[in-house]
N, C-alpha and C. Protein backbone atom coordinates (compact mmCIF):
# COMPACT_ATOMS: atom_id res chain seq x y z
N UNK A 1 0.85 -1.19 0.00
CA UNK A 1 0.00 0.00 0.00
C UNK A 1 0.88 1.24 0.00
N UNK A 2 0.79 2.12 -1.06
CA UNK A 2 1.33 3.30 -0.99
C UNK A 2 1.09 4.50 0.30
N UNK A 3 2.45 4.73 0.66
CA UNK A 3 2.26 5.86 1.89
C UNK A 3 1.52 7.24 1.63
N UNK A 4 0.95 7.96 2.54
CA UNK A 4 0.22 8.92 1.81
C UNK A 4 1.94 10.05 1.69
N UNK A 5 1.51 10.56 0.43
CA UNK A 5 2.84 11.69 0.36
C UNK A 5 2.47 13.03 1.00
N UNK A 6 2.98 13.77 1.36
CA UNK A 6 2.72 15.26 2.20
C UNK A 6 3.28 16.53 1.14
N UNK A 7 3.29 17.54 1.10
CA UNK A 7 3.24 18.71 0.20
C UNK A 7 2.31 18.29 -0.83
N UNK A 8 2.89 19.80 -1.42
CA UNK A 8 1.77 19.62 -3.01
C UNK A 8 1.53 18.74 -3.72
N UNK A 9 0.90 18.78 -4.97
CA UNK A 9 0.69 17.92 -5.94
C UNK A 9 0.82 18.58 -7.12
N UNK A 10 2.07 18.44 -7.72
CA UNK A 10 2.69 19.24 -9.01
C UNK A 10 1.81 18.58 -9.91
N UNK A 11 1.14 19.56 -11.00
CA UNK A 11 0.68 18.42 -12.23
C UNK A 11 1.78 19.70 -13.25
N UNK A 12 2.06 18.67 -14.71
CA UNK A 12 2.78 19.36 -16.08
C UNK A 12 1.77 19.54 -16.62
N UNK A 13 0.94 20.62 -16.87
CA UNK A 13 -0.06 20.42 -17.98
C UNK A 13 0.37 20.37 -19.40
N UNK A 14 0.28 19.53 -20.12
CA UNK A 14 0.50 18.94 -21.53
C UNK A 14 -0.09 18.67 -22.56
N UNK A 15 0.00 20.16 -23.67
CA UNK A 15 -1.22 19.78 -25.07
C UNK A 15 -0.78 18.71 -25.58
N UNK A 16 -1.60 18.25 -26.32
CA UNK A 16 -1.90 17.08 -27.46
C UNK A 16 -0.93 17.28 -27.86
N UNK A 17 -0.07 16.27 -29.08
CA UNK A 17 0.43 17.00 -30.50
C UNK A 17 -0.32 17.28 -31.36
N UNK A 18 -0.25 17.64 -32.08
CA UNK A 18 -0.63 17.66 -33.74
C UNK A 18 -1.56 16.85 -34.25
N UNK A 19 -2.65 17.24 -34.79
CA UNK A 19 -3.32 16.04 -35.40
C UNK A 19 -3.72 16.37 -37.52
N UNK A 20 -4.48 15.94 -37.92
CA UNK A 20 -4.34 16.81 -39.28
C UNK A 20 -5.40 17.60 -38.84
N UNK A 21 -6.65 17.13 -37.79
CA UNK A 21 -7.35 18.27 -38.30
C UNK A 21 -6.98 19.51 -37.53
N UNK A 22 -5.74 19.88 -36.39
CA UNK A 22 -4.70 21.14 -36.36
C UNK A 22 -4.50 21.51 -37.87
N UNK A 23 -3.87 21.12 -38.25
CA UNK A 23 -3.16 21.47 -39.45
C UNK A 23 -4.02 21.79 -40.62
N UNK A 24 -4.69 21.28 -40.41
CA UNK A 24 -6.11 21.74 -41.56
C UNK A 24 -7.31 23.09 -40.72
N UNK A 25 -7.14 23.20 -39.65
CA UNK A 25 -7.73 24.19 -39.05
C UNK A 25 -9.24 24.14 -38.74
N UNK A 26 -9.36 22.57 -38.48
CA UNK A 26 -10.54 22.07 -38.02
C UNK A 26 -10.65 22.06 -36.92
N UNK A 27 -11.90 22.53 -35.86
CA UNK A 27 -12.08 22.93 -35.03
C UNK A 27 -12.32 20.90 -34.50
N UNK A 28 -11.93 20.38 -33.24
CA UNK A 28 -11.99 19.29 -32.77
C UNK A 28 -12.69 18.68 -31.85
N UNK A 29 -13.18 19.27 -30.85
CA UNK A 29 -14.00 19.45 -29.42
C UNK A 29 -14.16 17.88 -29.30
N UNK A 30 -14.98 16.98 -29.26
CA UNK A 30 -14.95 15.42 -29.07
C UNK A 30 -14.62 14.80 -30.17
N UNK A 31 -14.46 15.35 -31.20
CA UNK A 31 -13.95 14.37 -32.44
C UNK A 31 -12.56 13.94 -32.00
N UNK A 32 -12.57 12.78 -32.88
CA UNK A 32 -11.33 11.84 -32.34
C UNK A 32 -9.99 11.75 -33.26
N UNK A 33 -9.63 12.54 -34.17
CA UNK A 33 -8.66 12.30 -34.87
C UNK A 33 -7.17 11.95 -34.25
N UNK A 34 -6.78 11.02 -34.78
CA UNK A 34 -5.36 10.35 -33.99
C UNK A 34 -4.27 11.48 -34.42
N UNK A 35 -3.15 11.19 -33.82
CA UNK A 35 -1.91 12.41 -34.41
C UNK A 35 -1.41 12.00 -35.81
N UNK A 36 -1.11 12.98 -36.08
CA UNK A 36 -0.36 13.18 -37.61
C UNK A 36 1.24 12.73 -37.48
N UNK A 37 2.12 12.44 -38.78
CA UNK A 37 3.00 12.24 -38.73
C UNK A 37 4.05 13.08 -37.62
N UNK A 38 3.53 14.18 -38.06
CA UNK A 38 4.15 15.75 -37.22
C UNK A 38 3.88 15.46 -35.41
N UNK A 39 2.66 15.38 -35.39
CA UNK A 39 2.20 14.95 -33.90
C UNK A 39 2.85 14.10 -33.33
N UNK A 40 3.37 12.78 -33.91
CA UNK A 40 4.13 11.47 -33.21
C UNK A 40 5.50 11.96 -32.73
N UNK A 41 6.18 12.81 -33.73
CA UNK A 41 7.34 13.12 -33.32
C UNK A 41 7.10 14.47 -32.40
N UNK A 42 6.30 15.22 -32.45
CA UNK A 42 6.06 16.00 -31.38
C UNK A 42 6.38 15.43 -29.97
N UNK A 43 5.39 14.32 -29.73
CA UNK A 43 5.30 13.39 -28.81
C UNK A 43 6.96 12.54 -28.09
N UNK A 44 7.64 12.27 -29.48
CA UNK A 44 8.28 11.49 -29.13
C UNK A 44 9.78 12.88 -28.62
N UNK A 45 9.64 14.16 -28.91
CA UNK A 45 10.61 14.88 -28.63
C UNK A 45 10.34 15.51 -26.94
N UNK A 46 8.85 14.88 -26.75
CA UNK A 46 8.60 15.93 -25.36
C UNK A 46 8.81 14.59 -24.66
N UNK A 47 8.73 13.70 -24.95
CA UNK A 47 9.27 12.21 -24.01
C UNK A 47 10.54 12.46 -23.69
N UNK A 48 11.67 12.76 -25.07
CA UNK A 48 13.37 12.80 -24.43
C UNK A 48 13.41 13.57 -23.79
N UNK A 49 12.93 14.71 -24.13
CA UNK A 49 13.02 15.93 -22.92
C UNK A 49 12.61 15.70 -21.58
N UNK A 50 11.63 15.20 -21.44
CA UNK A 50 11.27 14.74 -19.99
C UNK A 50 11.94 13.57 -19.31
N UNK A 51 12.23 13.12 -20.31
CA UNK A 51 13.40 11.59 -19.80
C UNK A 51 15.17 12.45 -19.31
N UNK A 52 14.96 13.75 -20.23
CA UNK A 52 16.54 14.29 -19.88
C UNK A 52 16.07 14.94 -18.56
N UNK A 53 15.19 15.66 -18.37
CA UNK A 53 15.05 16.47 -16.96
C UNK A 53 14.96 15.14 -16.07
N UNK A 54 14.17 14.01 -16.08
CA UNK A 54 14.41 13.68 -14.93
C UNK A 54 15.47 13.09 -14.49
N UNK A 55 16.29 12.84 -15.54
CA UNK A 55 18.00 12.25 -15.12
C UNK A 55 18.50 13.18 -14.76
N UNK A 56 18.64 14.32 -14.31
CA UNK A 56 18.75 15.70 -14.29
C UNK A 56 18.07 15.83 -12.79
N UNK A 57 17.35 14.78 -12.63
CA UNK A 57 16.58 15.66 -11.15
C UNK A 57 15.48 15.65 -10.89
N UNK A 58 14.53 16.14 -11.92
CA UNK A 58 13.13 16.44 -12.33
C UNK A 58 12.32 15.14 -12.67
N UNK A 59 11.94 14.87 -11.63
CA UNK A 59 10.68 13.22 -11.85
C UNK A 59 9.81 13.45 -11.74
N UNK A 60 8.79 12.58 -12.49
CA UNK A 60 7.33 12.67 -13.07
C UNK A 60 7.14 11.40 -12.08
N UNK A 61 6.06 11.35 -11.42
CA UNK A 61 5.30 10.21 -11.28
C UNK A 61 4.14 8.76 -11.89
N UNK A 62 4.02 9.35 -12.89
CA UNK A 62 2.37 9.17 -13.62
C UNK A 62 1.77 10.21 -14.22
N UNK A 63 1.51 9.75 -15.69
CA UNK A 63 0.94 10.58 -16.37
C UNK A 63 -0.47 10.25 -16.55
N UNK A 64 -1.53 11.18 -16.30
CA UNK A 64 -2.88 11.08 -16.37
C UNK A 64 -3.42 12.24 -17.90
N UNK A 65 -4.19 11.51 -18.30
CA UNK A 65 -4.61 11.56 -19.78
C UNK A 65 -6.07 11.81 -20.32
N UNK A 66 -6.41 12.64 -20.91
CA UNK A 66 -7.61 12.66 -21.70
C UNK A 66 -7.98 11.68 -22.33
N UNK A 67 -9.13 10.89 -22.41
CA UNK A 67 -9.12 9.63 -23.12
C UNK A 67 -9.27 9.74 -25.03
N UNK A 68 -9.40 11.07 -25.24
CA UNK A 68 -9.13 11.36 -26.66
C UNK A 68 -8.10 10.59 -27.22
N UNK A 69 -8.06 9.90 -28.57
CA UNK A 69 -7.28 9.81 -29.22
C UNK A 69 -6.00 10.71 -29.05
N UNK A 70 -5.64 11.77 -29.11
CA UNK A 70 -4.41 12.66 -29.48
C UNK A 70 -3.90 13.02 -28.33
N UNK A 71 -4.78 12.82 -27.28
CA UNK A 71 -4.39 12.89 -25.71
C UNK A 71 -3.51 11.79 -25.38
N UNK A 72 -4.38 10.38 -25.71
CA UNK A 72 -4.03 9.05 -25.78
C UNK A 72 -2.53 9.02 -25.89
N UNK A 73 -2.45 8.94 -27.35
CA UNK A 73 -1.28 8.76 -27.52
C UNK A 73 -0.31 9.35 -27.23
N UNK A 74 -0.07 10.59 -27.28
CA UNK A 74 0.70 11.55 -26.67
C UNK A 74 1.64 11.24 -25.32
N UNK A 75 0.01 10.47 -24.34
CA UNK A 75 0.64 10.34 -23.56
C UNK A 75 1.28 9.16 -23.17
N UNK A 76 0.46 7.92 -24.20
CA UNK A 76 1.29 6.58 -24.03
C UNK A 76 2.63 6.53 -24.11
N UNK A 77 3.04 7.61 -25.26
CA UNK A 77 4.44 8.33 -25.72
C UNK A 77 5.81 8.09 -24.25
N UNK A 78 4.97 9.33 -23.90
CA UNK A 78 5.67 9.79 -22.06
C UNK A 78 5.57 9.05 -21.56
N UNK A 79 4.29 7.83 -21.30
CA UNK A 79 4.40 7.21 -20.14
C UNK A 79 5.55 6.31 -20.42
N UNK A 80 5.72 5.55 -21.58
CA UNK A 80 6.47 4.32 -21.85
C UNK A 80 8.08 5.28 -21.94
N UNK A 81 7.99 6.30 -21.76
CA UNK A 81 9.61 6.29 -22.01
C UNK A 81 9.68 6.95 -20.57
N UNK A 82 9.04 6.97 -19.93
CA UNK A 82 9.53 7.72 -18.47
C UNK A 82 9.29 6.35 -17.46
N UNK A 83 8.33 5.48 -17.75
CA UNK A 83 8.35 3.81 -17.43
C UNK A 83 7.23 4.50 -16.16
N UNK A 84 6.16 4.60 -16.76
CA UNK A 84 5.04 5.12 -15.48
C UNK A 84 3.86 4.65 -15.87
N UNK A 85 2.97 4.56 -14.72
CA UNK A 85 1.85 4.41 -15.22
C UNK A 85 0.65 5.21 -15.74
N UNK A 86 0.36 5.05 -16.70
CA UNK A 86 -1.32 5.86 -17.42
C UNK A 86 -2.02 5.75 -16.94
N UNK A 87 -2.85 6.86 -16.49
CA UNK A 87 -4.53 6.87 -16.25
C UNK A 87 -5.52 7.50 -17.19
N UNK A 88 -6.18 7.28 -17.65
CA UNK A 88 -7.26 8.10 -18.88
C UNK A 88 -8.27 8.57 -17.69
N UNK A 89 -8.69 10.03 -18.34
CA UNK A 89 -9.54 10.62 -17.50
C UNK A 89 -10.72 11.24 -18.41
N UNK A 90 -11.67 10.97 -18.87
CA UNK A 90 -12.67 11.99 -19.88
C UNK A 90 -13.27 13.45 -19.38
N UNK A 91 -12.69 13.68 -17.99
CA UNK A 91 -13.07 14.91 -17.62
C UNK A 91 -11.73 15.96 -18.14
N UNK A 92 -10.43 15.04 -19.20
CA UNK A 92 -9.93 15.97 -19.79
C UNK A 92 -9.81 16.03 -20.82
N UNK A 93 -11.45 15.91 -21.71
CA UNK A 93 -11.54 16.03 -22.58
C UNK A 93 -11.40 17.51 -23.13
N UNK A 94 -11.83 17.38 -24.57
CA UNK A 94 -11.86 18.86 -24.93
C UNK A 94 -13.06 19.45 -24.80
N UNK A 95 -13.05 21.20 -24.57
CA UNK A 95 -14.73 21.24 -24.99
C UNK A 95 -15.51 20.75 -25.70
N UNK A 96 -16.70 20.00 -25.99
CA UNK A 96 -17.38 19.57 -26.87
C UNK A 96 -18.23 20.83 -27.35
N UNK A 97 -17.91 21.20 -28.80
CA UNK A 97 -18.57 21.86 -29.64
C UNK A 97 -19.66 21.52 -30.54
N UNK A 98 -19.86 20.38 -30.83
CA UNK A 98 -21.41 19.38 -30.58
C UNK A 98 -20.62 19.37 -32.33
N UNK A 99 -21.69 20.03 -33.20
CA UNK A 99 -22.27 19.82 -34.45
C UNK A 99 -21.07 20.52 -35.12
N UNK A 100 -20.17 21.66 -34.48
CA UNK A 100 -18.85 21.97 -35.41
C UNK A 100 -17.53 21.51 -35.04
N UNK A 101 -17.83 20.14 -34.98
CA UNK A 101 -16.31 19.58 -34.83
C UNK A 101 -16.37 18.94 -36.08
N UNK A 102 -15.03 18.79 -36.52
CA UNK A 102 -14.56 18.44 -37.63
C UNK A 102 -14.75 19.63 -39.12
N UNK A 103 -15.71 21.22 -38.57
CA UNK A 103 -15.16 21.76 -39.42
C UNK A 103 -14.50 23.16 -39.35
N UNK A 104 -13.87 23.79 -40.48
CA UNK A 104 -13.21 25.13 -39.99
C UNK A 104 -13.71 26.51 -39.24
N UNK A 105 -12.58 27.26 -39.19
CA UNK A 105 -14.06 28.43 -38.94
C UNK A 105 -14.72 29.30 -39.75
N UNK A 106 -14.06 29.04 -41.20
CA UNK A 106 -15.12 29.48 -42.17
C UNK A 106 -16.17 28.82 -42.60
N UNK A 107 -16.40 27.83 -42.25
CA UNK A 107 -17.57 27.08 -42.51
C UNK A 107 -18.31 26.62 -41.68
N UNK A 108 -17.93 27.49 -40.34
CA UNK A 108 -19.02 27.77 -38.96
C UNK A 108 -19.40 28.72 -39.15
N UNK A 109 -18.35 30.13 -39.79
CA UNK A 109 -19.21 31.37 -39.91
C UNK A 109 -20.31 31.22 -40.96
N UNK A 110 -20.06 30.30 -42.12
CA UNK A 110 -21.05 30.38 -42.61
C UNK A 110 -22.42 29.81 -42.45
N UNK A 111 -22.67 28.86 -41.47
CA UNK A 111 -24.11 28.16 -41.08
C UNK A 111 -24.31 28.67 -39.66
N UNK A 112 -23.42 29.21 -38.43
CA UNK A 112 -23.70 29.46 -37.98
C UNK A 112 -23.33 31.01 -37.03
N UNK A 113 -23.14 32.26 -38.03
CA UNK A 113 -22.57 33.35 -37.50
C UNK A 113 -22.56 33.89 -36.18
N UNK A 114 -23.71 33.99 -35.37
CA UNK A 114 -23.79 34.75 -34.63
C UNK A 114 -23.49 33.62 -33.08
N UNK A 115 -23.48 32.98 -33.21
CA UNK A 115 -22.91 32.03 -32.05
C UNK A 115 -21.30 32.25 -32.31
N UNK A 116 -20.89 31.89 -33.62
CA UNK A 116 -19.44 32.13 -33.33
C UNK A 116 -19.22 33.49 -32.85
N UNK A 117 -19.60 34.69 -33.09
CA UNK A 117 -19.05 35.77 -32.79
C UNK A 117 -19.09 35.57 -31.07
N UNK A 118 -20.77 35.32 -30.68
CA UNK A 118 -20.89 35.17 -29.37
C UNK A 118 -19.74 34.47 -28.83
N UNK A 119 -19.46 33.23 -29.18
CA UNK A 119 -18.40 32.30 -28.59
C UNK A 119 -16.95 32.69 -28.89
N UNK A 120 -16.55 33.72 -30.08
CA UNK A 120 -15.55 33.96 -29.85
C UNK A 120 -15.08 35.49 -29.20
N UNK A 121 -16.19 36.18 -28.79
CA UNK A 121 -16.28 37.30 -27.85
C UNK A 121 -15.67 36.74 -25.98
N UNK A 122 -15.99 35.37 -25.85
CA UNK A 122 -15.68 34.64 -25.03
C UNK A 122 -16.64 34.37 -23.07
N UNK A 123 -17.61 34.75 -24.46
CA UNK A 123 -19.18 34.95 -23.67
C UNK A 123 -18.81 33.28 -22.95
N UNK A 124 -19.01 32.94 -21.37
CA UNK A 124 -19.03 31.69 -20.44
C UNK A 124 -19.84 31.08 -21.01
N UNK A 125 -21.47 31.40 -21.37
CA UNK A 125 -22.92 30.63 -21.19
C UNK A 125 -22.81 30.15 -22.88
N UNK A 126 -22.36 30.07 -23.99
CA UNK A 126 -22.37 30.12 -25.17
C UNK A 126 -22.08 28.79 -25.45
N UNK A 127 -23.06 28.17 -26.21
CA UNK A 127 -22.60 26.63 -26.55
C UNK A 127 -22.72 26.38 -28.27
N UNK A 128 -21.37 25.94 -27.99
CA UNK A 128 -20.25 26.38 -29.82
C UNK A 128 -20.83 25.01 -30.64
N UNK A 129 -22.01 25.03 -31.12
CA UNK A 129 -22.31 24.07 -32.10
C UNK A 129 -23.54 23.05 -31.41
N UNK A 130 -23.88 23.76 -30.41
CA UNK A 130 -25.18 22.91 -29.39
C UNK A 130 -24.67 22.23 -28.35
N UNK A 131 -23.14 22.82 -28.35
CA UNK A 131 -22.16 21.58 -27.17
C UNK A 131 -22.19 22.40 -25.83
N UNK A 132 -21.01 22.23 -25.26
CA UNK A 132 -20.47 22.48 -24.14
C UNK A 132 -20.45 23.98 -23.70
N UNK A 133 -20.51 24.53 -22.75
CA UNK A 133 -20.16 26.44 -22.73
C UNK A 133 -18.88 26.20 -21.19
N UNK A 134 -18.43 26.87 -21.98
CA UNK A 134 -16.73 27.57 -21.10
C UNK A 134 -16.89 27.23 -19.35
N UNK A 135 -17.85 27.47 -19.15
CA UNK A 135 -18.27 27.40 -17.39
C UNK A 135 -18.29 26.01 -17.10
N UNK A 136 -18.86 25.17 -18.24
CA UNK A 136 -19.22 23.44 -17.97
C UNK A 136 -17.81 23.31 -17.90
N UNK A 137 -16.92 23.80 -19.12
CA UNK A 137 -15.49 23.42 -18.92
C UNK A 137 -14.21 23.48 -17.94
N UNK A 138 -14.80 24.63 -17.39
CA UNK A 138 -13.85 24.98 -16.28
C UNK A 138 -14.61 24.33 -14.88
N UNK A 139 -15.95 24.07 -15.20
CA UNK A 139 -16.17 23.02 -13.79
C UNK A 139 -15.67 21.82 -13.41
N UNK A 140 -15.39 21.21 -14.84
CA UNK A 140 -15.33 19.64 -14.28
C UNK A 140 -13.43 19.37 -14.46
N UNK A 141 -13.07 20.53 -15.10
CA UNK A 141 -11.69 20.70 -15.20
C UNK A 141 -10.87 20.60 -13.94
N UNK A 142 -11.43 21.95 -13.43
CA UNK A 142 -11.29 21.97 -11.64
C UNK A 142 -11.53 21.06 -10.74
N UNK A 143 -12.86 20.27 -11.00
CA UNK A 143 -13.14 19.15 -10.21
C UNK A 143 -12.42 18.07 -10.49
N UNK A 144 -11.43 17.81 -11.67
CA UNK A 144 -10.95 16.91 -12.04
C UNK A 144 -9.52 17.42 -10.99
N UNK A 145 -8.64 18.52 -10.99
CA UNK A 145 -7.90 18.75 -10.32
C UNK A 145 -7.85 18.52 -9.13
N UNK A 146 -8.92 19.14 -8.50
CA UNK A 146 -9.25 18.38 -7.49
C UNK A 146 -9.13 17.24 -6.97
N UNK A 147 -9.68 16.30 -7.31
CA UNK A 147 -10.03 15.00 -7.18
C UNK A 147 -8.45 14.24 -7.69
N UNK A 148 -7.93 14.85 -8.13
CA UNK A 148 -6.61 14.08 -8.26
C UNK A 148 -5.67 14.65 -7.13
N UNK A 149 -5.62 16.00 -6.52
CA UNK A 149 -4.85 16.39 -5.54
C UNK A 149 -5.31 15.66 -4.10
N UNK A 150 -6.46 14.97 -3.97
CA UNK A 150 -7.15 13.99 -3.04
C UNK A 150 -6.17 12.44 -2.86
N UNK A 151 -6.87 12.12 -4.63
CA UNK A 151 -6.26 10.86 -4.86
C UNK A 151 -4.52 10.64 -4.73
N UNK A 152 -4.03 11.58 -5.47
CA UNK A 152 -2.61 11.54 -5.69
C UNK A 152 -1.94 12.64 -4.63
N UNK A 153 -2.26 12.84 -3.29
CA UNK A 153 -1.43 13.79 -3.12
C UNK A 153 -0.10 13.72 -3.19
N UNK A 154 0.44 15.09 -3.01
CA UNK A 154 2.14 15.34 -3.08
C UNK A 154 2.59 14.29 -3.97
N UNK A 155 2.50 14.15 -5.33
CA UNK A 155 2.99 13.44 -6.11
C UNK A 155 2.89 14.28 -7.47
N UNK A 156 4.29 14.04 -8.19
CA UNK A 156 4.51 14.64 -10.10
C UNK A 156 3.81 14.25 -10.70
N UNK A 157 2.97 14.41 -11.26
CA UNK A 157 2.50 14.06 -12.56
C UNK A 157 2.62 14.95 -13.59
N UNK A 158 2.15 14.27 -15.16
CA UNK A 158 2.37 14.65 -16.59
C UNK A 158 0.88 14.83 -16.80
N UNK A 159 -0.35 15.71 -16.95
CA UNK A 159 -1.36 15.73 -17.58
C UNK A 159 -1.34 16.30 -18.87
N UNK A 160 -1.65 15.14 -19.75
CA UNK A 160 -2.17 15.46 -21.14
C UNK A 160 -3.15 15.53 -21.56
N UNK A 161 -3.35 16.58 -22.21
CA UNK A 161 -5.00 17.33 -22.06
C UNK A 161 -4.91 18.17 -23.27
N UNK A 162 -6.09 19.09 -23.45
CA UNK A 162 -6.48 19.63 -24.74
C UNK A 162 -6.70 21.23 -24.36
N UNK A 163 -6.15 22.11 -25.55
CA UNK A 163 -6.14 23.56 -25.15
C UNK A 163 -7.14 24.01 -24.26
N UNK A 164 -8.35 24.26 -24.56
CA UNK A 164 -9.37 24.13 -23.54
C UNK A 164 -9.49 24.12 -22.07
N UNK A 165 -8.83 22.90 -21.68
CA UNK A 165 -8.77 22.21 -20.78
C UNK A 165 -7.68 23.23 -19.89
N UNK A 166 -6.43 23.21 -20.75
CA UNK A 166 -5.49 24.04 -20.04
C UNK A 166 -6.16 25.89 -20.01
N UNK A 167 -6.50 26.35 -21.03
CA UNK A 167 -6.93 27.28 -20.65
C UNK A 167 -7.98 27.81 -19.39
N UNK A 168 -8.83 26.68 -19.72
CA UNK A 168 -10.08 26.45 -18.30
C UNK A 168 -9.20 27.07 -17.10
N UNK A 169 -7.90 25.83 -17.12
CA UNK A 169 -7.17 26.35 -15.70
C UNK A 169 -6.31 27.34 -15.25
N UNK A 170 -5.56 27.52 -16.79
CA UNK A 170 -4.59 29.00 -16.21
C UNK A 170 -5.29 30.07 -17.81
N UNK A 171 -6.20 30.65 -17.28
CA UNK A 171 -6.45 31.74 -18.12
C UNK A 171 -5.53 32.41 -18.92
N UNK A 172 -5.78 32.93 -20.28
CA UNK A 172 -4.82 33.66 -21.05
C UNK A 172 -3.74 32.41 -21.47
N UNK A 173 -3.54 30.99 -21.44
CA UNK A 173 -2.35 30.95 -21.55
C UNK A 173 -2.95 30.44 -22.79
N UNK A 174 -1.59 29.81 -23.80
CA UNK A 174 -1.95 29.62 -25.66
C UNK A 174 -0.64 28.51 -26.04
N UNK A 175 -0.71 27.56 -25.08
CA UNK A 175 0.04 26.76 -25.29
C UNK A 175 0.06 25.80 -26.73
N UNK A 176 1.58 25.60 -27.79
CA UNK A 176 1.17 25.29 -29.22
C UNK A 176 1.06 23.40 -28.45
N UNK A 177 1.20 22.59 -29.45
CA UNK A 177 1.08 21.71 -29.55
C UNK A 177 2.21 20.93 -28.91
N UNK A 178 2.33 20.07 -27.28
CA UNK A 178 3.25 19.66 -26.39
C UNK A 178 3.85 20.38 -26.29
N UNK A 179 3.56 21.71 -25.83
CA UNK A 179 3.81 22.60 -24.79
C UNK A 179 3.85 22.89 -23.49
N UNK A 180 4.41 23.11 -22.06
CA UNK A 180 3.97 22.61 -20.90
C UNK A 180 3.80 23.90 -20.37
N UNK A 181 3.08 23.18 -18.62
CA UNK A 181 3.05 24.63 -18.30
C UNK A 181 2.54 24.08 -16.36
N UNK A 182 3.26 24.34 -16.21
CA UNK A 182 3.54 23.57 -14.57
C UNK A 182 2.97 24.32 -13.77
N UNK A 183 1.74 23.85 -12.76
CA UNK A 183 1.11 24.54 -11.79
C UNK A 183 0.34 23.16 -10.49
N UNK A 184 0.52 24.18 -9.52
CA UNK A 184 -0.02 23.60 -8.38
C UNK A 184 -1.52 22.81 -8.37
N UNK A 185 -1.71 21.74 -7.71
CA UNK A 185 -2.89 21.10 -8.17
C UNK A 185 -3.80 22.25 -6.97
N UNK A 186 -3.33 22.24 -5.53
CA UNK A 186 -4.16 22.52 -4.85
C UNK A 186 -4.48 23.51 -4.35
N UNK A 187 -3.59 24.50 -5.73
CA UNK A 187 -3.90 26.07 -5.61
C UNK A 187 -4.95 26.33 -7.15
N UNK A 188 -5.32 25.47 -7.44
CA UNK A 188 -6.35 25.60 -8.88
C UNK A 188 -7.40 24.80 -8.11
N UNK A 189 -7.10 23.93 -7.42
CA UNK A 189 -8.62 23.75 -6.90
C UNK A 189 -9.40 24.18 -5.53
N UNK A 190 -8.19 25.16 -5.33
CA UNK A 190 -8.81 26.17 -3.96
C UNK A 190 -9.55 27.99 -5.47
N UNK A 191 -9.63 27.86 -5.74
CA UNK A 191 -9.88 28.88 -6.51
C UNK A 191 -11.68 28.53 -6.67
N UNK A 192 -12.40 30.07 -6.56
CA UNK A 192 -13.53 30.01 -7.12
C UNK A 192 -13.75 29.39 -8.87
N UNK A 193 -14.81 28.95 -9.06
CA UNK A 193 -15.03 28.79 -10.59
C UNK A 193 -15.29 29.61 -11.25
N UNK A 194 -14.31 30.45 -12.05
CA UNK A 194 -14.21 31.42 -12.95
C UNK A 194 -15.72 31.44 -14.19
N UNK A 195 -16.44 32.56 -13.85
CA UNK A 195 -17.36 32.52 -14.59
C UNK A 195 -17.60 33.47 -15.29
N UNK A 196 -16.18 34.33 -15.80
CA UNK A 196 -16.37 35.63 -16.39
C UNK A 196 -16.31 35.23 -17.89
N UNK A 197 -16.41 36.40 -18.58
CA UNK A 197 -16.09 36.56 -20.09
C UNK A 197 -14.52 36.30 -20.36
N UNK A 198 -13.91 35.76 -21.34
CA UNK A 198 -12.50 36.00 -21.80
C UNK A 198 -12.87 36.04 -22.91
N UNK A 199 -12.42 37.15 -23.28
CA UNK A 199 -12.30 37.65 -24.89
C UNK A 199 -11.26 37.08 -25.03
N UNK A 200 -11.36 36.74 -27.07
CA UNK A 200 -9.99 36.58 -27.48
C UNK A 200 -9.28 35.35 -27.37
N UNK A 201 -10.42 33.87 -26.97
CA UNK A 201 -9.54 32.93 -26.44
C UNK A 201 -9.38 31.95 -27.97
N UNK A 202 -10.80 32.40 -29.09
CA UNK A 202 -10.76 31.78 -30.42
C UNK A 202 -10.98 30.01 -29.83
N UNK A 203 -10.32 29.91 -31.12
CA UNK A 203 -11.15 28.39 -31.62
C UNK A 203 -10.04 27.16 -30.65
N UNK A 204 -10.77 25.99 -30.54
CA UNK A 204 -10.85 24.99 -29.69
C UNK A 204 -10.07 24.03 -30.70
């Protein structure tokens, strides 16, 4: 039986790589597209890197994962070269944008204008294609943080997750594709649930 650990609970937050529909500029929210050629090696360059920091010092415990395809793999990537175990989590999924996943945003502005403007004004209550709105996202995001600073305390982890997801938790940030961005588990889930406007956060 594992001892309980004491201090924080570091999580890495970690985008996807690459998938084509990135690269084609298809909006993704629950669609499942696997990574692209570009994406694998994305993946496989943020593994050495994390394999060099922790020979270096810097250890990961377990990487916990969006059960998305591009999450998936990404993180099977890290786990197998850092020799840890995976957890899939669907509360780090992406926003679900219902009916405009899989297409661009010119061909949302054209069937559905005035929601995108709404949704990309960065109105909370706005649901991008009949899906999800920003507030659902940052609830279960948080509650997911949560619930892992419970389960896992004072322990490293790698979360691989979807822009969204990371934005939910540290506002403003625009992380590209396996990008990181290191924050306290149990100072994001002592925080009220952010229910303002963010302008400017664009497409998912």
């Amino acid at each position: 039986m594992r001892a309980v650990e004491s201090g924080p609970t570091h999580l890495l937050l970690v985008r996807h790589g690459e998938t084509p529909w990135n690269a084609a500029g298809r909006w993704q929210g629950h669609g499942d597209p696997g990574l692209s050629e570009r994406g694998r090696a994305q993946a496989r360059e943020l593994a050495r890197i994390l394999v060099a920091e922790r020979d270096a010092g810097d250890d990961w415990q377990g990487v916990v994962a969006s059960d998305l395809a591009r999450a998936r793999e990404t993180a099977e990537v890290v786990a197998r070269a850092l020799d840890v175990g995976l957890e899939l989590d669907a509360r780090l999924r992406e926003l679900d944008v219902g009916r405009w996943s899989g297409l661009t945003r010119e061909e949302i502005l054209a069937r559905d204008p005035e929601t995108l403007a709404a949704f990309e004004r960065g109105l909370p209550d706005v649901r991008p294609g009949g899906g999800e709105c920003r507030v659902e996202i940052r609830e279960r995001a948080q509650a997911f943080v949560g619930d892992l600073a419970r389960r896992r305390a004072g322990e490293r982890l790698v979360v691989v997750t979807h822009l969204g997801v990371i934005r939910a938790l540290v506002p403003g940030s625009r992380p590209a594709n396996t990008e990181r961005i290191a924050v306290v588990a149990e100072t994001i889930a002592s925080r009220p649930i952010d229910r303002s406007q963010r302008p400017g956060e664009g497409p998912l």
